[in-house]
C-alpha atoms as a PDB file:
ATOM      1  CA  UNK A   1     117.605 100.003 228.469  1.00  0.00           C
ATOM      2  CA  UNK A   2     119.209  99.825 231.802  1.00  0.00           C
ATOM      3  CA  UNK A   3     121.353  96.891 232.984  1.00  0.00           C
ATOM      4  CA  UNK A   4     121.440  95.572 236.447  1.00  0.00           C
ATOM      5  CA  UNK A   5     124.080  93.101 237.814  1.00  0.00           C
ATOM      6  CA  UNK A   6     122.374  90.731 240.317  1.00  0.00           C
ATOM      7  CA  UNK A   7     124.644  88.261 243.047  1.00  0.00           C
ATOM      8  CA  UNK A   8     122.252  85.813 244.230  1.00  0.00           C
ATOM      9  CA  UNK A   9     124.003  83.656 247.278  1.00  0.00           C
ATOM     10  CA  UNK A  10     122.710  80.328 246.503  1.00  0.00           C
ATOM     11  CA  UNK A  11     123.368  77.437 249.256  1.00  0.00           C
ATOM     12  CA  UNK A  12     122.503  74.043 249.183  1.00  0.00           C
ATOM     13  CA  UNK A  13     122.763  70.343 250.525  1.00  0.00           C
ATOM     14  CA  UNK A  14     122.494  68.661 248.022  1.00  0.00           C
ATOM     15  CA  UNK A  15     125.646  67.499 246.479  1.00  0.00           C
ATOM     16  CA  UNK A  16     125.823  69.417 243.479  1.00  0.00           C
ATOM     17  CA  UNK A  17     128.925  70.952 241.773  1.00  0.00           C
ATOM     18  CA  UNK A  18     129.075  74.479 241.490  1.00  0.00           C
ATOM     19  CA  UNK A  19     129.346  74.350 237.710  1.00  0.00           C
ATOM     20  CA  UNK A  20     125.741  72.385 238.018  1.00  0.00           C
ATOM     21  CA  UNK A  21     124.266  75.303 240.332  1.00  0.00           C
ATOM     22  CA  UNK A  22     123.858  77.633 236.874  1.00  0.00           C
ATOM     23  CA  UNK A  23     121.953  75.404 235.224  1.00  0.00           C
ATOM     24  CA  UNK A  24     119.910  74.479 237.537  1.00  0.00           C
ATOM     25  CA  UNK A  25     119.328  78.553 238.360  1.00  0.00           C
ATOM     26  CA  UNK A  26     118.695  78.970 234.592  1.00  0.00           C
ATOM     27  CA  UNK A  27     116.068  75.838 234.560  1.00  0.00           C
ATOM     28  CA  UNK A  28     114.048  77.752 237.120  1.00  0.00           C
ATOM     29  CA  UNK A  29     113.856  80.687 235.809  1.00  0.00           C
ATOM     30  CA  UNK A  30     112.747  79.215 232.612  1.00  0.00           C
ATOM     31  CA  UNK A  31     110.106  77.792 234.461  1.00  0.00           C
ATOM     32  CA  UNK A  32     109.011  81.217 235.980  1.00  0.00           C
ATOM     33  CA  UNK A  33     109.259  82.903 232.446  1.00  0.00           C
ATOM     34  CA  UNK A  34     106.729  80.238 230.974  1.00  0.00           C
ATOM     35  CA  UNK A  35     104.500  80.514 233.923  1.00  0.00           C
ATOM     36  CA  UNK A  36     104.810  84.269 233.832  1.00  0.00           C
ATOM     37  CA  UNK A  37     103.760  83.799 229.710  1.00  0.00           C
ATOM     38  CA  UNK A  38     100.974  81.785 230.648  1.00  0.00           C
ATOM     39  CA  UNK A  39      99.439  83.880 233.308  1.00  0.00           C
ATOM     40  CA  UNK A  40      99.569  86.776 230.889  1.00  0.00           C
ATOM     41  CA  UNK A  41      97.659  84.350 227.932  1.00  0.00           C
ATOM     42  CA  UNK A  42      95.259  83.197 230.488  1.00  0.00           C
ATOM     43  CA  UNK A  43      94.154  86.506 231.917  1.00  0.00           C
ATOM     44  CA  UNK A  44      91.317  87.479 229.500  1.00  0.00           C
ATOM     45  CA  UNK A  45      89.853  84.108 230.658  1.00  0.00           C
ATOM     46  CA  UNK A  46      90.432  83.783 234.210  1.00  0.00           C
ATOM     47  CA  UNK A  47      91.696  86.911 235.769  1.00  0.00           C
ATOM     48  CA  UNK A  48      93.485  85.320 238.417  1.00  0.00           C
ATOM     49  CA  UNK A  49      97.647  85.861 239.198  1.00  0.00           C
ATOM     50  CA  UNK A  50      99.738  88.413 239.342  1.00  0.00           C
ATOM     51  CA  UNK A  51      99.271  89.877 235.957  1.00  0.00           C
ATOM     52  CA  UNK A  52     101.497  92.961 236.515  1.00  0.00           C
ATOM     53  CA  UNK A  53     104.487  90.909 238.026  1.00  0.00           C
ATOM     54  CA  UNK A  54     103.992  88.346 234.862  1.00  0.00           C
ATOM     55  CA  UNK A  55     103.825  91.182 232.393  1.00  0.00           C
ATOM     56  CA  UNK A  56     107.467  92.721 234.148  1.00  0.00           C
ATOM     57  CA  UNK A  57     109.044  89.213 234.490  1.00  0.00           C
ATOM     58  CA  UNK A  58     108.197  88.857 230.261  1.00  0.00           C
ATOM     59  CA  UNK A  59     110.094  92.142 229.658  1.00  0.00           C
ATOM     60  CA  UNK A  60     113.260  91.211 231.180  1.00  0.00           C
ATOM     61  CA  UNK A  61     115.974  90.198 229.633  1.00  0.00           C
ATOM     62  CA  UNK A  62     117.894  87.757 231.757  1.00  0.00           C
ATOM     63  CA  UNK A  63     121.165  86.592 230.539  1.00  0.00           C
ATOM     64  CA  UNK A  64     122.888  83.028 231.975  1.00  0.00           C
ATOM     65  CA  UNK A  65     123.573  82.909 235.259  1.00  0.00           C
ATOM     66  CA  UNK A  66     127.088  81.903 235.782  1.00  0.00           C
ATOM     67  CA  UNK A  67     129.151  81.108 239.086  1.00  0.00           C
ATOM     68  CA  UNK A  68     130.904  84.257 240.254  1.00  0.00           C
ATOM     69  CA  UNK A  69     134.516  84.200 241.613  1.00  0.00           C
ATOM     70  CA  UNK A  70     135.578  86.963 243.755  1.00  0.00           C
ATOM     71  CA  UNK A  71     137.019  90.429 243.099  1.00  0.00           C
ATOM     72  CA  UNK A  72     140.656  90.391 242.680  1.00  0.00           C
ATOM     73  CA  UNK A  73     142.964  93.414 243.253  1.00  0.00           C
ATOM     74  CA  UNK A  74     147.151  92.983 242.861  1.00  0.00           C
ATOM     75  CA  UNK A  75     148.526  96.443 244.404  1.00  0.00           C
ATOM     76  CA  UNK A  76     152.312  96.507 243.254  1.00  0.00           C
ATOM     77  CA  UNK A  77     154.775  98.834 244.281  1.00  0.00           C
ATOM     78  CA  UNK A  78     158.018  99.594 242.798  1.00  0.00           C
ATOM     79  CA  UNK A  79     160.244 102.424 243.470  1.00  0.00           C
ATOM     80  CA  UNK A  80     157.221 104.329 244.974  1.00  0.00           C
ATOM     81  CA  UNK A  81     155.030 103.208 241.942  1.00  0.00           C
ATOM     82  CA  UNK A  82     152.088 101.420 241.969  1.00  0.00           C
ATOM     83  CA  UNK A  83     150.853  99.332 239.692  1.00  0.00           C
ATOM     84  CA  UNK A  84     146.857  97.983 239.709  1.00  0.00           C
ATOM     85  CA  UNK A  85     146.231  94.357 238.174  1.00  0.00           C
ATOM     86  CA  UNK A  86     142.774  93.487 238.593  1.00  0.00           C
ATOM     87  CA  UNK A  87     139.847  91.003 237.247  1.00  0.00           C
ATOM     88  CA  UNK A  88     137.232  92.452 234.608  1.00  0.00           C
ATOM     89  CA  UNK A  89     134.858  94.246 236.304  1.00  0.00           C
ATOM     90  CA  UNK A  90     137.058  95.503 239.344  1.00  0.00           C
ATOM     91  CA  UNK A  91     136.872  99.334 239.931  1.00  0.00           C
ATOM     92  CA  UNK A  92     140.063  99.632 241.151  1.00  0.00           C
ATOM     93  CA  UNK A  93     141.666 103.231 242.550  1.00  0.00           C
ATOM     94  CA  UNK A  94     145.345 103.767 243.778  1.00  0.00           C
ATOM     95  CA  UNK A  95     145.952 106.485 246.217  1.00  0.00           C
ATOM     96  CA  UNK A  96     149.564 107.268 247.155  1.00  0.00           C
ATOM     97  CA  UNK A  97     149.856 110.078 250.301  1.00  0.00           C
ATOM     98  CA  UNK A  98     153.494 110.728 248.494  1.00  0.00           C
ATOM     99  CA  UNK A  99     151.936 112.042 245.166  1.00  0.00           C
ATOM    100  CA  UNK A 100     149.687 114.031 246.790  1.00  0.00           C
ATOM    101  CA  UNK A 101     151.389 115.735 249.268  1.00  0.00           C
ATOM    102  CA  UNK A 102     153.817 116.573 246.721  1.00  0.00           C
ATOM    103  CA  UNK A 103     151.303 118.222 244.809  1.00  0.00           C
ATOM    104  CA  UNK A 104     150.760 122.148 245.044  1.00  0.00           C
ATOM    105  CA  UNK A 105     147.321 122.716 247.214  1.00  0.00           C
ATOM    106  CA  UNK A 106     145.104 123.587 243.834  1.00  0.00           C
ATOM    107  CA  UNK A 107     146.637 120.398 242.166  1.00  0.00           C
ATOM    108  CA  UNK A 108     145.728 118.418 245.428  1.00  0.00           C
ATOM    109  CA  UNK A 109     142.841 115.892 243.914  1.00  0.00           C
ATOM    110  CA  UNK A 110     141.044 113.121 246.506  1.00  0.00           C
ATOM    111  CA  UNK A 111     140.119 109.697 245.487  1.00  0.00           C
ATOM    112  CA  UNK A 112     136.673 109.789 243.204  1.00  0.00           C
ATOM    113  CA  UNK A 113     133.350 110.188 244.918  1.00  0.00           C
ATOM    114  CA  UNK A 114     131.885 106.524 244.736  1.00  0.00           C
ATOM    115  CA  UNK A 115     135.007 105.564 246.810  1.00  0.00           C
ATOM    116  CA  UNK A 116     134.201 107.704 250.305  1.00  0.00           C
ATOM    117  CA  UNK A 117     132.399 105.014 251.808  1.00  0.00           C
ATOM    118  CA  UNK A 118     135.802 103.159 252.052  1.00  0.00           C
ATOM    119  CA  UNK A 119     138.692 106.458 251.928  1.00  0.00           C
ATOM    120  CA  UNK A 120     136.557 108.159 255.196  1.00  0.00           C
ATOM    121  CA  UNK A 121     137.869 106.141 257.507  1.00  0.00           C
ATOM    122  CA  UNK A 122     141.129 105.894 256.842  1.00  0.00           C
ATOM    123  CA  UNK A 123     141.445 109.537 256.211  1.00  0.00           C
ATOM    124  CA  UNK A 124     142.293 109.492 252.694  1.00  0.00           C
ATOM    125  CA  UNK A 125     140.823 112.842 250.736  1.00  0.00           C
ATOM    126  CA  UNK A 126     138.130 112.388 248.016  1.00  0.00           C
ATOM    127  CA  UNK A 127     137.233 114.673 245.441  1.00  0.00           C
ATOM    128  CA  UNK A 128     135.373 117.897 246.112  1.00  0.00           C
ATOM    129  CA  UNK A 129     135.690 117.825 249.265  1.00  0.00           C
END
């Protein structure tokens, strides 16, 4: 079963807290679900919706929607060290041009591959390359 992480912006005027905003987000998609059920019970009879998209919506597995904070990264450096702290969920990677240029040419190893979007333009090597 593959999982899929979804970040829905959600805006509003009305004055809601944001702790309300997940329940109100899990209310409607209760209501989809039960439509999506009842499409799928009433399509031997009457034939009309979007059978297909019910059937999908029925197979999901949706868990809570919650209020996301933002991704948190804490670089510290002592003595030429660096130290990550980061939130759950963070893929964090340290690079440090000091370690690496010590390092004998064959030894030399770039930042991982999902990272080249952001170490391209600021020069900084990635792996296999």
């Amino acid at each position: 079963m593959q999982e899929v992480t979804l970040t829905i912006p959600v805006k509003t005027n009305a004055s809601v807290s944001p702790e309300e905003i997940p329940k109100i987000v899990q209310r409607l998609i209760d209501i989809g679900l039960a439509d999506a059920a009842s499409i799928i019970e009433d399509s031997g009879n009457s034939g009309e919706g979007d059978i297909e998209a019910a059937e999908l919506a029925t197979d999901l597995h949706i868990g809570a929607p919650v209020v996301a904070k933002e991704p948190r990264v804490l670089v510290v450096v002592s003595g030429g060290i660096a130290d990550p702290i980061y939130d759950e969920g963070v893929d964090v990677e340290v690079f440090d041009w000091d370690n690496y240029n010590d390092e004998e040419d064959d030894a030399k190893i770039g930042v991982p591959a999902h990272f080249t979007d952001l170490a391209d333009p600021i020069n900084v090597p990635v792996e296999g390359e």
